[in-house]
Structures are given as C-alpha cells and as structure tokens.
N, C-alpha and C. Protein backbone atom coordinates (compact mmCIF):
# COMPACT_ATOMS: atom_id res chain seq x y z
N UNK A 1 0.85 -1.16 0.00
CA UNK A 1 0.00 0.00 0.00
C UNK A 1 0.90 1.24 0.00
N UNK A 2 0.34 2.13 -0.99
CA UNK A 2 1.47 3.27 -0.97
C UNK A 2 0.15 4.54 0.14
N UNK A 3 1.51 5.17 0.91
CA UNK A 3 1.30 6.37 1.84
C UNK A 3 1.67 7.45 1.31
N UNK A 4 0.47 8.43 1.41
CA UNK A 4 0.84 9.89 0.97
C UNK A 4 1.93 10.22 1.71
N UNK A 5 3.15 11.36 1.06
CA UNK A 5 3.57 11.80 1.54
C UNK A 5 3.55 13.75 0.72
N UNK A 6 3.58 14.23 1.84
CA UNK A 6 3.99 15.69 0.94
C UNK A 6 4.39 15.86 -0.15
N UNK A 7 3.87 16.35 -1.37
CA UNK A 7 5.17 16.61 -2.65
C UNK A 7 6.06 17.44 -2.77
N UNK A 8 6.99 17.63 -3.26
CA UNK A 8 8.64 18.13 -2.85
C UNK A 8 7.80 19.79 -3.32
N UNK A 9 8.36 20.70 -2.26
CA UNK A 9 8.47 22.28 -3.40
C UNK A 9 8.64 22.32 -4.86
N UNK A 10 8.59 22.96 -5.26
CA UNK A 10 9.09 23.34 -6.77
C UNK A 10 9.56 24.48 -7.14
N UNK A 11 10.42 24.58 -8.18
CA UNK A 11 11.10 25.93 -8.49
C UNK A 11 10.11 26.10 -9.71
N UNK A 12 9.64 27.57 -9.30
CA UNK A 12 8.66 28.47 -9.86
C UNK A 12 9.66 28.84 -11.34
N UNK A 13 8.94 28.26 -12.68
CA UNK A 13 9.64 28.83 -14.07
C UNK A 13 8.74 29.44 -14.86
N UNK A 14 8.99 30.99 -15.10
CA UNK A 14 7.54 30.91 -15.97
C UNK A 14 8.03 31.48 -17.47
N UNK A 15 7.72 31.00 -18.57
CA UNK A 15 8.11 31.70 -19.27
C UNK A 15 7.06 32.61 -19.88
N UNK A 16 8.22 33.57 -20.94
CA UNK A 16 7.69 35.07 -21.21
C UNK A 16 7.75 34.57 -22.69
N UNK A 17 6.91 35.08 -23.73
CA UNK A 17 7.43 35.35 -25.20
C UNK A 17 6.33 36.56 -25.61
N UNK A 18 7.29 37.57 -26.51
CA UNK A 18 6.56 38.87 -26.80
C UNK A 18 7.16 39.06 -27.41
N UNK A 19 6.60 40.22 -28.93
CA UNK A 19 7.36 40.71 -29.95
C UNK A 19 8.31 42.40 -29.32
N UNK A 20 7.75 42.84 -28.65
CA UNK A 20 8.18 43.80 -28.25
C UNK A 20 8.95 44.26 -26.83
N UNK A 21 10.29 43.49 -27.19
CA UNK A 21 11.32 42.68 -25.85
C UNK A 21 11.13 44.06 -24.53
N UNK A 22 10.24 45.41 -24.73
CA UNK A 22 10.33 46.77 -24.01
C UNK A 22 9.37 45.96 -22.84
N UNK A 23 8.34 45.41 -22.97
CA UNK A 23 7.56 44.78 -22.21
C UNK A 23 8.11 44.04 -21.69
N UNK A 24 9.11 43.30 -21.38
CA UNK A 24 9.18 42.51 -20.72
C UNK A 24 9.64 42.91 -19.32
N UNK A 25 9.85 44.22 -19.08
CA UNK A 25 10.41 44.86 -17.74
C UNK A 25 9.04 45.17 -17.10
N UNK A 26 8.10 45.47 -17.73
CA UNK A 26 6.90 45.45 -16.98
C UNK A 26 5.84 44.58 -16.45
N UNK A 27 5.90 43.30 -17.28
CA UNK A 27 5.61 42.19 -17.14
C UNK A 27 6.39 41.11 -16.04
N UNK A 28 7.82 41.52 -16.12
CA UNK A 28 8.45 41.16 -15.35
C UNK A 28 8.46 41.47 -13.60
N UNK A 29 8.37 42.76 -13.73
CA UNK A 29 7.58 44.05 -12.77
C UNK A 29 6.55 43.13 -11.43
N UNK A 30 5.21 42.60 -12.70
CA UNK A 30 4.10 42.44 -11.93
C UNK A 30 4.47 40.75 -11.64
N UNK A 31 4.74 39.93 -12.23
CA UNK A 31 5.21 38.45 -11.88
C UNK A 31 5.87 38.94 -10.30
N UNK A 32 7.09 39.51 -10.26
CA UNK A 32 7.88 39.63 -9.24
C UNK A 32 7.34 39.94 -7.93
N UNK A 33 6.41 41.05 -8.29
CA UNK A 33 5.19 41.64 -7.16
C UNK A 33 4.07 40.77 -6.58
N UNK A 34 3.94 39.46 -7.00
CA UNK A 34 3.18 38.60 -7.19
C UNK A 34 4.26 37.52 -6.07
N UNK A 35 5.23 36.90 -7.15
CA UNK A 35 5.82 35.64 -6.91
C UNK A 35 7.29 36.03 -6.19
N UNK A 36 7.39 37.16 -5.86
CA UNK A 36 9.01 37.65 -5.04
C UNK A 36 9.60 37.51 -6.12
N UNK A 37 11.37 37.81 -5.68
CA UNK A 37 12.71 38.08 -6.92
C UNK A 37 12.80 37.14 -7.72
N UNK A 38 13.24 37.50 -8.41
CA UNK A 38 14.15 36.19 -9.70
C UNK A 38 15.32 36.20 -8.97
N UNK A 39 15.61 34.34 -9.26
CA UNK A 39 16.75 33.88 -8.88
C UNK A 39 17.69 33.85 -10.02
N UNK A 40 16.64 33.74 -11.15
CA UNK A 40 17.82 33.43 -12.64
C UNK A 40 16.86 34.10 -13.68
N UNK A 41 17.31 34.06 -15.03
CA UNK A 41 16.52 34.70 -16.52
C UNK A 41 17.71 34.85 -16.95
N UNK A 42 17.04 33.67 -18.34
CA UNK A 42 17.41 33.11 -19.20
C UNK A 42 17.89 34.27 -20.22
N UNK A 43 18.84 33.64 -21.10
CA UNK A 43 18.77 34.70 -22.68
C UNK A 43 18.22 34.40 -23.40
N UNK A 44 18.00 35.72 -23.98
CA UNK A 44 16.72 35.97 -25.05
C UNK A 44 16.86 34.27 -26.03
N UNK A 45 15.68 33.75 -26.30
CA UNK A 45 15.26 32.56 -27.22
C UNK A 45 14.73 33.17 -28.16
N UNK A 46 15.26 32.94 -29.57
CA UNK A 46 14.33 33.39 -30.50
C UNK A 46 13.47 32.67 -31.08
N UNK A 47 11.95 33.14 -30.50
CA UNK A 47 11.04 31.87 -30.72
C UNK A 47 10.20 31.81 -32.15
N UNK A 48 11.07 30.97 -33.29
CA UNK A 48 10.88 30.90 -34.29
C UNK A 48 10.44 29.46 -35.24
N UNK A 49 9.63 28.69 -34.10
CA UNK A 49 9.40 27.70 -34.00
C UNK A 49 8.20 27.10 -34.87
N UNK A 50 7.29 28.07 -34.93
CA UNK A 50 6.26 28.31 -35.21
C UNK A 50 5.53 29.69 -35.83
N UNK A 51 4.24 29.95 -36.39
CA UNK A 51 4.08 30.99 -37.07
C UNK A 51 2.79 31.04 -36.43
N UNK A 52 2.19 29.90 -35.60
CA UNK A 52 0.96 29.85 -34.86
C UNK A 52 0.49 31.69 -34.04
N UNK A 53 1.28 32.16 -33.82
CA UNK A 53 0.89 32.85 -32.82
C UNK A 53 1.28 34.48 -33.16
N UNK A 54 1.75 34.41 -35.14
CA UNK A 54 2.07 35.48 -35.47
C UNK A 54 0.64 36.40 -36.15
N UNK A 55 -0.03 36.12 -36.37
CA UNK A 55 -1.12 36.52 -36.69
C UNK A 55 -2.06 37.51 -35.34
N UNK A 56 -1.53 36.97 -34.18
CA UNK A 56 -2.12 37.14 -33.18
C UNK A 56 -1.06 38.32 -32.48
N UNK A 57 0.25 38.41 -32.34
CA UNK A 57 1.13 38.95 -31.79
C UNK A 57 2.23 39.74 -32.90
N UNK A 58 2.16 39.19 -33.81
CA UNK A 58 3.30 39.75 -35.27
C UNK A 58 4.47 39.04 -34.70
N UNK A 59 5.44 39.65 -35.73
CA UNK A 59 6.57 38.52 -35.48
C UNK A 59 7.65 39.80 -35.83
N UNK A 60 9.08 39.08 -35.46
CA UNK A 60 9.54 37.96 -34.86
C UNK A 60 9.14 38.15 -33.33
N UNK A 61 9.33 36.90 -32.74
CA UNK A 61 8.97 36.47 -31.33
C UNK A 61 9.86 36.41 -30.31
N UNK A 62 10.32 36.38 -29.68
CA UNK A 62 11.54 36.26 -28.74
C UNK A 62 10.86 35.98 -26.80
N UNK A 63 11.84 34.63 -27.06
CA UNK A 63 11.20 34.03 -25.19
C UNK A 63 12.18 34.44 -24.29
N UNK A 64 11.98 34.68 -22.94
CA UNK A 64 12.90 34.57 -22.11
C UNK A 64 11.99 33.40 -20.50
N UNK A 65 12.32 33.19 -20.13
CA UNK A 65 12.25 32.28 -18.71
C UNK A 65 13.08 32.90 -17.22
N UNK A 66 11.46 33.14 -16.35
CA UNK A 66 12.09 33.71 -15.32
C UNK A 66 12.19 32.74 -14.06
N UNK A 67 13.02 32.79 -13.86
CA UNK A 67 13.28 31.60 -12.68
C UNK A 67 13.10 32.34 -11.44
N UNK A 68 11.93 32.02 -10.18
CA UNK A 68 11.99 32.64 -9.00
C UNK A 68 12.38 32.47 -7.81
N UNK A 69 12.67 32.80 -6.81
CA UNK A 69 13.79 32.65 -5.80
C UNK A 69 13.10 31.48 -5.12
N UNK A 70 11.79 31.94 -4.41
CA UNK A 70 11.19 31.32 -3.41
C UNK A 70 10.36 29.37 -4.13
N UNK A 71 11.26 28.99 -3.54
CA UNK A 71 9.84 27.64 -3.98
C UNK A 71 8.79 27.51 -3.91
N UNK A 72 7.48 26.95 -4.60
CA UNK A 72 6.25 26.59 -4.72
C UNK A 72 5.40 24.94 -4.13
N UNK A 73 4.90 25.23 -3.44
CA UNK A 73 3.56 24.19 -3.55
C UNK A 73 3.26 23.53 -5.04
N UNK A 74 3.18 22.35 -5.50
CA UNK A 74 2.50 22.27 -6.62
C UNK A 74 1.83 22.75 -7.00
N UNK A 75 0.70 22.57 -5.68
CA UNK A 75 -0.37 22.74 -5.89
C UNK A 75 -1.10 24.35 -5.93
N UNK A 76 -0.06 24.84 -6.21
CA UNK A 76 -0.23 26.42 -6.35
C UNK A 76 -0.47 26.76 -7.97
N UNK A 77 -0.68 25.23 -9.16
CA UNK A 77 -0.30 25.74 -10.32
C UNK A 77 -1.29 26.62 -10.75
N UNK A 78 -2.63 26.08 -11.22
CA UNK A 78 -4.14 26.38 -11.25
C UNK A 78 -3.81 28.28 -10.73
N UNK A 79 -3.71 28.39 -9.41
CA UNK A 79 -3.81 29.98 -9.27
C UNK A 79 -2.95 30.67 -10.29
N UNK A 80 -1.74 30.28 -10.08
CA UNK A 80 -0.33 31.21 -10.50
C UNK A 80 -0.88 31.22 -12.47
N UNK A 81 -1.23 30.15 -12.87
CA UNK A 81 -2.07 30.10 -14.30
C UNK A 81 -2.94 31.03 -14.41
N UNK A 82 -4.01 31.58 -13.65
CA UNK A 82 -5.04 32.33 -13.42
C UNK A 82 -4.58 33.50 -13.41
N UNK A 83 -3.24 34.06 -12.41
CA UNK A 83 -2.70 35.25 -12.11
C UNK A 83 -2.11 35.58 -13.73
N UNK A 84 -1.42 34.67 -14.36
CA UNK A 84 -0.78 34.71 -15.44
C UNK A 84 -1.62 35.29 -16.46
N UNK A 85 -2.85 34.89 -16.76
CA UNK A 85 -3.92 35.31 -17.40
C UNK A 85 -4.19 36.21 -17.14
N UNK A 86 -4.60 36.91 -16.07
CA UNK A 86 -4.94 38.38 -15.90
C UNK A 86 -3.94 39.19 -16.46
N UNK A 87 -2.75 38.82 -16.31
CA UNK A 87 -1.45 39.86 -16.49
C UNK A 87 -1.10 39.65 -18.53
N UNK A 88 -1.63 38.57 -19.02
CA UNK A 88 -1.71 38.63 -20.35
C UNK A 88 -2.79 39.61 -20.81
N UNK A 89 -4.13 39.12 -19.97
CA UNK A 89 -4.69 40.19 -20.80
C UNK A 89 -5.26 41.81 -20.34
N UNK A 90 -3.37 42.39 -19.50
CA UNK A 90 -3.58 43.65 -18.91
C UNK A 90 -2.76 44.29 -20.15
N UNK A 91 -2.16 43.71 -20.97
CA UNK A 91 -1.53 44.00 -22.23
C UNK A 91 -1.87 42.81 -23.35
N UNK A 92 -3.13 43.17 -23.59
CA UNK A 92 -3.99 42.52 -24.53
C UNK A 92 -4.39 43.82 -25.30
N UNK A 93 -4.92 44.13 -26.34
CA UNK A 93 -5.52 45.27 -27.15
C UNK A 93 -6.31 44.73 -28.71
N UNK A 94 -7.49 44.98 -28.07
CA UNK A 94 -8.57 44.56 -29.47
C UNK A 94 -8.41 42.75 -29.57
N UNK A 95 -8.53 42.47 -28.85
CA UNK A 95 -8.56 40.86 -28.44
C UNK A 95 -7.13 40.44 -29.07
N UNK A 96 -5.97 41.03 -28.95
CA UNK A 96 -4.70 40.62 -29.46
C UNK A 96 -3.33 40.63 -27.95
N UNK A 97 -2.90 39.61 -27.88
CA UNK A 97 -2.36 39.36 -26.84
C UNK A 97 -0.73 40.18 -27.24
N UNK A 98 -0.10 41.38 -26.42
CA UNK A 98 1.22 41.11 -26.56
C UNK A 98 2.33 40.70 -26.43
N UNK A 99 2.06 39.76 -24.59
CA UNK A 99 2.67 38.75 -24.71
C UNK A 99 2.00 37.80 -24.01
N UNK A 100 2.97 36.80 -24.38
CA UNK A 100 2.24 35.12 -23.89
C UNK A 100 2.55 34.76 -22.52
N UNK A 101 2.14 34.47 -21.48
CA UNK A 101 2.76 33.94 -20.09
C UNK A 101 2.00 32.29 -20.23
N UNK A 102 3.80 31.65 -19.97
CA UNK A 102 3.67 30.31 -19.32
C UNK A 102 4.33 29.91 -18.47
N UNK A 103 3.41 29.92 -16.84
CA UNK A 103 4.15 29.13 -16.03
C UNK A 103 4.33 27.66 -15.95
N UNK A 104 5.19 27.81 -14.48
CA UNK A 104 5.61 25.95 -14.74
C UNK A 104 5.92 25.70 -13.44
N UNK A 105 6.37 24.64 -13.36
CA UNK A 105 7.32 24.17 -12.49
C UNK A 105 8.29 23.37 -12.46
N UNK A 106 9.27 23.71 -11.99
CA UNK A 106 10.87 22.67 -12.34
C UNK A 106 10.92 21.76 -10.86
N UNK A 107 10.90 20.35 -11.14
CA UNK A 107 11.48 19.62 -10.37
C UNK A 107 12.97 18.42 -10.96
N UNK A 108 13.66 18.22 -10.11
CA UNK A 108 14.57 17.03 -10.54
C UNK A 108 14.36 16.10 -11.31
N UNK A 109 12.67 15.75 -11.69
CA UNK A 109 12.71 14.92 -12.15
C UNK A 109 11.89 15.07 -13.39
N UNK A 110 11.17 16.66 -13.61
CA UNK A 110 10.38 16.93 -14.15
C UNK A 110 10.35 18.06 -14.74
N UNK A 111 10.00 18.70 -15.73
CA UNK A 111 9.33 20.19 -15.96
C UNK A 111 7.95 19.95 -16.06
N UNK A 112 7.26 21.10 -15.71
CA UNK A 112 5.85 20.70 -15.89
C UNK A 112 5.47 21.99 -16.50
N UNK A 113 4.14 22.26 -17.41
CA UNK A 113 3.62 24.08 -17.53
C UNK A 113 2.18 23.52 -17.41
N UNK A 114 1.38 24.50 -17.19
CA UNK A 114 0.11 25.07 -16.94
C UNK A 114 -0.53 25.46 -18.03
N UNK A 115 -1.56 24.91 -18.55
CA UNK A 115 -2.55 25.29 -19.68
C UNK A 115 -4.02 25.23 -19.04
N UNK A 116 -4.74 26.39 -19.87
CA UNK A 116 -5.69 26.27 -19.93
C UNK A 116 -6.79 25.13 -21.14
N UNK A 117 -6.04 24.51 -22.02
CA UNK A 117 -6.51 23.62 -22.81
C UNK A 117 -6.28 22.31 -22.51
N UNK A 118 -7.45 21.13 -22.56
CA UNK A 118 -7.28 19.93 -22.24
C UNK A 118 -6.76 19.43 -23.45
N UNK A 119 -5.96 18.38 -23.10
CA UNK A 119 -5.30 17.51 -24.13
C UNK A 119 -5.34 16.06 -23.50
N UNK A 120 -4.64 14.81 -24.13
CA UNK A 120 -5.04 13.27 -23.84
C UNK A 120 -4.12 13.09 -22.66
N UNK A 121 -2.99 13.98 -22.79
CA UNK A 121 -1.38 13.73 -21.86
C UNK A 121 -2.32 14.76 -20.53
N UNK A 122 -2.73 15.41 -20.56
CA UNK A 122 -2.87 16.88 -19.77
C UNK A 122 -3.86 16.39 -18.43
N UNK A 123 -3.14 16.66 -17.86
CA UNK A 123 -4.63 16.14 -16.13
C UNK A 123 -4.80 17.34 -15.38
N UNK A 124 -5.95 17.18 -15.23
CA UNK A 124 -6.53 18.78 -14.74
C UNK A 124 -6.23 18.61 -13.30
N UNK A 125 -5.47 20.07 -12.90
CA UNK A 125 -5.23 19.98 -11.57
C UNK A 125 -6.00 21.18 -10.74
N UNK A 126 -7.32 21.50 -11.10
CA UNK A 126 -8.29 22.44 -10.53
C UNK A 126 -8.55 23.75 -11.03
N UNK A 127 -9.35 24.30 -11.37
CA UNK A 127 -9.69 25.94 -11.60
C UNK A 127 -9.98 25.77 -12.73
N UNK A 128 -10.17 24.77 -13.93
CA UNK A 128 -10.11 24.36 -14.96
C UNK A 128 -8.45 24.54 -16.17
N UNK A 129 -7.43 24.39 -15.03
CA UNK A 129 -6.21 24.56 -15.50
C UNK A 129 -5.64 22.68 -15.28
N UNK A 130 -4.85 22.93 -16.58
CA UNK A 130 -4.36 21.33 -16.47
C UNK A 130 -2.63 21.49 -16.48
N UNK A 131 -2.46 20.39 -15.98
CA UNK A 131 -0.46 20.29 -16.13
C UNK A 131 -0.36 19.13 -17.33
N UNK A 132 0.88 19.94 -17.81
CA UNK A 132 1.36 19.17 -19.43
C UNK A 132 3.23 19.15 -19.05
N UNK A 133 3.08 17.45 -18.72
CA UNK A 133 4.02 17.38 -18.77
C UNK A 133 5.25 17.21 -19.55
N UNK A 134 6.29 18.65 -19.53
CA UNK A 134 6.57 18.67 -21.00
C UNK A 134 8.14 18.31 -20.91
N UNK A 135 8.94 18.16 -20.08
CA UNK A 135 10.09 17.75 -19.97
C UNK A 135 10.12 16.25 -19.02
N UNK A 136 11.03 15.11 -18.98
CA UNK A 136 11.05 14.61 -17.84
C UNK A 136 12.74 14.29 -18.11
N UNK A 137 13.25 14.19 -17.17
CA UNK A 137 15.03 14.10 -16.81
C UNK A 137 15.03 12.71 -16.71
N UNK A 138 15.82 12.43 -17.81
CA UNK A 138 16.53 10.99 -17.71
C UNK A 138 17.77 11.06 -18.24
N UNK A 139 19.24 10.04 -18.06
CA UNK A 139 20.03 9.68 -18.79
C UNK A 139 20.60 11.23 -18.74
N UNK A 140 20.87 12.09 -17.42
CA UNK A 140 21.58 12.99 -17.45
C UNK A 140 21.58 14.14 -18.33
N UNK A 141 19.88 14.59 -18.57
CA UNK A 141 19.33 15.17 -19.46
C UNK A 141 17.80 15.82 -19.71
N UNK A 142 17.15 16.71 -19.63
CA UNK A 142 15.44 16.93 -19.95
C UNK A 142 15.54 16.11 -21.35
N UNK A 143 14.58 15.29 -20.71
CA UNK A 143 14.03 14.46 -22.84
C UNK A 143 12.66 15.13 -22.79
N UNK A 144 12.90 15.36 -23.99
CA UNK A 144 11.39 16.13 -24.71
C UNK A 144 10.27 14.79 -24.70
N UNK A 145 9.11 14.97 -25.01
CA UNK A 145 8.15 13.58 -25.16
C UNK A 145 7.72 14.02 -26.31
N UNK A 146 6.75 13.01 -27.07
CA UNK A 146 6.14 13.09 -28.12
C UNK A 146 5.30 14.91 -28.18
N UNK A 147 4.82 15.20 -27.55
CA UNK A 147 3.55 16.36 -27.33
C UNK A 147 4.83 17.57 -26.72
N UNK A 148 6.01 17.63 -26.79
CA UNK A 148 6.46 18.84 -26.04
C UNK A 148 7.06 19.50 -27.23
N UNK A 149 6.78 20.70 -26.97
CA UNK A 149 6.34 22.33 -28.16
C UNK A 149 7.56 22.38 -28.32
N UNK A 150 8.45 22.62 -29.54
CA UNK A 150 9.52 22.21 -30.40
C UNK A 150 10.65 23.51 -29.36
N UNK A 151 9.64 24.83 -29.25
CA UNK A 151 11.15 25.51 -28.18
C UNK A 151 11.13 24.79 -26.66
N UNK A 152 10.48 23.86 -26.15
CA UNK A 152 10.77 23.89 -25.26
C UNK A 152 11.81 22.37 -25.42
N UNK A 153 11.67 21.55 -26.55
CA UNK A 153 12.61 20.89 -26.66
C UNK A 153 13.87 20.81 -27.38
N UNK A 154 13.76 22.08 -27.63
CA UNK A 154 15.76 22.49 -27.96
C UNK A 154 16.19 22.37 -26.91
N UNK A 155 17.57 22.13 -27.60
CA UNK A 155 18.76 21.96 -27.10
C UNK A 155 19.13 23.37 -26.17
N UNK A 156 18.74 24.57 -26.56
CA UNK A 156 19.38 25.88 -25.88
C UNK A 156 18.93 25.67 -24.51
N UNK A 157 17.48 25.68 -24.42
CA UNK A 157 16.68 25.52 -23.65
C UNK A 157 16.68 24.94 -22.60
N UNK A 158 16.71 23.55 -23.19
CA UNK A 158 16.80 22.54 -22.20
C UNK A 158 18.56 22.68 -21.45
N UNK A 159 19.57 22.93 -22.12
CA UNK A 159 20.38 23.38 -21.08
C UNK A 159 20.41 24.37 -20.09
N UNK A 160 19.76 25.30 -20.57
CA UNK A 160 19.36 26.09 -19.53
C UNK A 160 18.48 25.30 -18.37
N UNK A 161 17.52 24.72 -18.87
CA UNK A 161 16.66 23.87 -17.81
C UNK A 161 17.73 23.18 -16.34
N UNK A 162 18.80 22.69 -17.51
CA UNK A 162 19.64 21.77 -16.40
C UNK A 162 19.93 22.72 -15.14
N UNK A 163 20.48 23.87 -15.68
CA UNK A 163 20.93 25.15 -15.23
C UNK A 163 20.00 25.46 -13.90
N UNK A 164 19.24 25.66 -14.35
CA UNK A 164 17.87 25.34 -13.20
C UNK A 164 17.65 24.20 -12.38
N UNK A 165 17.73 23.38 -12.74
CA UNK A 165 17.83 21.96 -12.22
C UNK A 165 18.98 22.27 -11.01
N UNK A 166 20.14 22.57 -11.17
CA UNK A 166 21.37 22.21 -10.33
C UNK A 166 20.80 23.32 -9.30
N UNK A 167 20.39 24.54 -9.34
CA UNK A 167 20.28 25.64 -8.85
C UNK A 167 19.17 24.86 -7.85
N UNK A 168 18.06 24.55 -8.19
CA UNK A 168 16.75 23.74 -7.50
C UNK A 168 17.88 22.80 -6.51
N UNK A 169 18.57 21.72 -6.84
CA UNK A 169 18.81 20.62 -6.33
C UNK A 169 19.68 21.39 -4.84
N UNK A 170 20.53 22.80 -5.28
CA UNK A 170 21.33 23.31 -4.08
C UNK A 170 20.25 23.87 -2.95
N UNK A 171 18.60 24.42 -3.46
CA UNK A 171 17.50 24.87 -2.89
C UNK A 171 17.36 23.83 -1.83
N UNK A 172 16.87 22.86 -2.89
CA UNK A 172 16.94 21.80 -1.41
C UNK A 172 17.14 20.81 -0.92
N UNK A 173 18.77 21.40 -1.54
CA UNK A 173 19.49 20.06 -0.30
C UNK A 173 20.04 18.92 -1.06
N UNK A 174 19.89 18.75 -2.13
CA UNK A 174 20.03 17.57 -3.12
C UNK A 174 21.06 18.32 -4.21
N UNK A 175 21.95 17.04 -4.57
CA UNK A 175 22.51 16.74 -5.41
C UNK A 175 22.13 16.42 -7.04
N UNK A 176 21.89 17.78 -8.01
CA UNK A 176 21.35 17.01 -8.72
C UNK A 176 22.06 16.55 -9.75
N UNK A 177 21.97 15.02 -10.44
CA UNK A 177 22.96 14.17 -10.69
C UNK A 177 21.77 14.21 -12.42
C-alpha cells in the first residue's frame, strides 16, 4: 500500500514570449510583485518555432524564462495560471495578446507548464487549469516527449533547464545528478 507523503516544493519557471522585448520589464515588474525576486533569466530565445501565434502577436517572437527565488507548492499551479492570465490580458488590445505567459514548475525529475486547454497527456489539476508534462530528466538530461512544443525541446533551452535543475537541487538540499 502506498502512503501519501507531501510533494517536494518546486522551483517556480515561468516563461515570457513577446514581440516587443520593451515589455518585458513590466511584465516582469508584476510576476515579481506577485511571486518575489528572480533567482535566474534566461537569454533571449528566438522563438521561431512556429508561425501559430504570429497573426495574433506579429513577429519575430523572442522568449525569455524567469526563474523565482522562493519555492512553490504544486499545488499552487491552477492559481499562479489564473494570475498569469490576468497579467496577459492587462496588455492585450482589441482581443490581441502582446505577450504570452507560461508558467511551470521545475522539479529534478520533471518540468511541468500550466494550460488552460485539455489535451489526452494533460490532467486537470483544478480551476479548470491542467499540467502538461513537457520535460522529464533521464540519462543525465530533460528528454522532450512526443507532445512537447519544439522551443521547449531544444537543445538551448533545455540546457538552460539543467541550469535550473542544479540551482533547485542546491535549494533543497540535493545533489542534482
């Protein structure tokens, strides 16, 4: 018989992508006011992955990922998704988003992000927000899965992830191998 036990904290990752890199100090602004300091942020990704979201935002696209000091509850995803949404569409204009917020969460063994869309992989974890698990660490590495969104399974990226990873594992207490 398996016994609940607590699930580990998590290091709060959320990423940013917007055509107009001026926003991101203000956006950055209200996350921080919300979720406390950044511990890390990433360099600029040029998110050219896709054309899905140029019609909606123009192009070119450019991501960055803010890594936050304080650890998370899992079970904090559902809100921090919700908060994320408000703050997309406080710089929204004529139903056009200018930038995209996706949080997440980084564990040792995992990346996870927060959607509001159900999918077959996706399990709803309350508020009508689901987790998509889009990285998992094996073989000394984030492996992408079949369903994970082509920037989040580069190579740039995902080293950075590790980057995060080691930073998490000194958070708490662990070695990450």
């Amino acid at each position: 018989m398996s016994h609940p036990l607590p699930p580990a904290p998590a290091k709060l990752v959320i990423g940013v992508f917007l055509k107009e890199k001026i926003l991101l100090h203000e956006v950055a602004d209200g996350l921080c006011r919300e979720f406390g300091p950044l511990d890390m942020l990433s360099p600029w990704f040029r998110f050219d992955y896709t054309d899905y979201y140029n019609a909606e935002m123009g192009g070119p696209l450019y991501r960055r990922m803010l890594v936050f000091r304080e650890l998370i509850d899992q079970d904090r995803l559902p809100g921090i998704k919700q908060f994320t949404n408000g703050l997309e569409a406080r710089f929204s204009a004529e139903g056009r988003r200018g930038v995209n917020i996706d949080p997440g969460y980084l564990l040792l063994e995992r990346f996870v992000l927060a959607t509001g869309k159900n999918y077959t992989h996706r399990i709803h974890v309350g508020r009508g927000i689901y987790a998509d698990l889009t990285l998992m660490y094996q073989k000394g590495d984030y492996q992408p899965l079949p369903w994970t969104y082509p920037d989040y399974a580069a190579a740039d990226m995902r080293v950075f992830l590790g980057l995060v990873r080691r930073k998490y594992g000194a958070d708490v207490g662990t070695t990450a191998h």
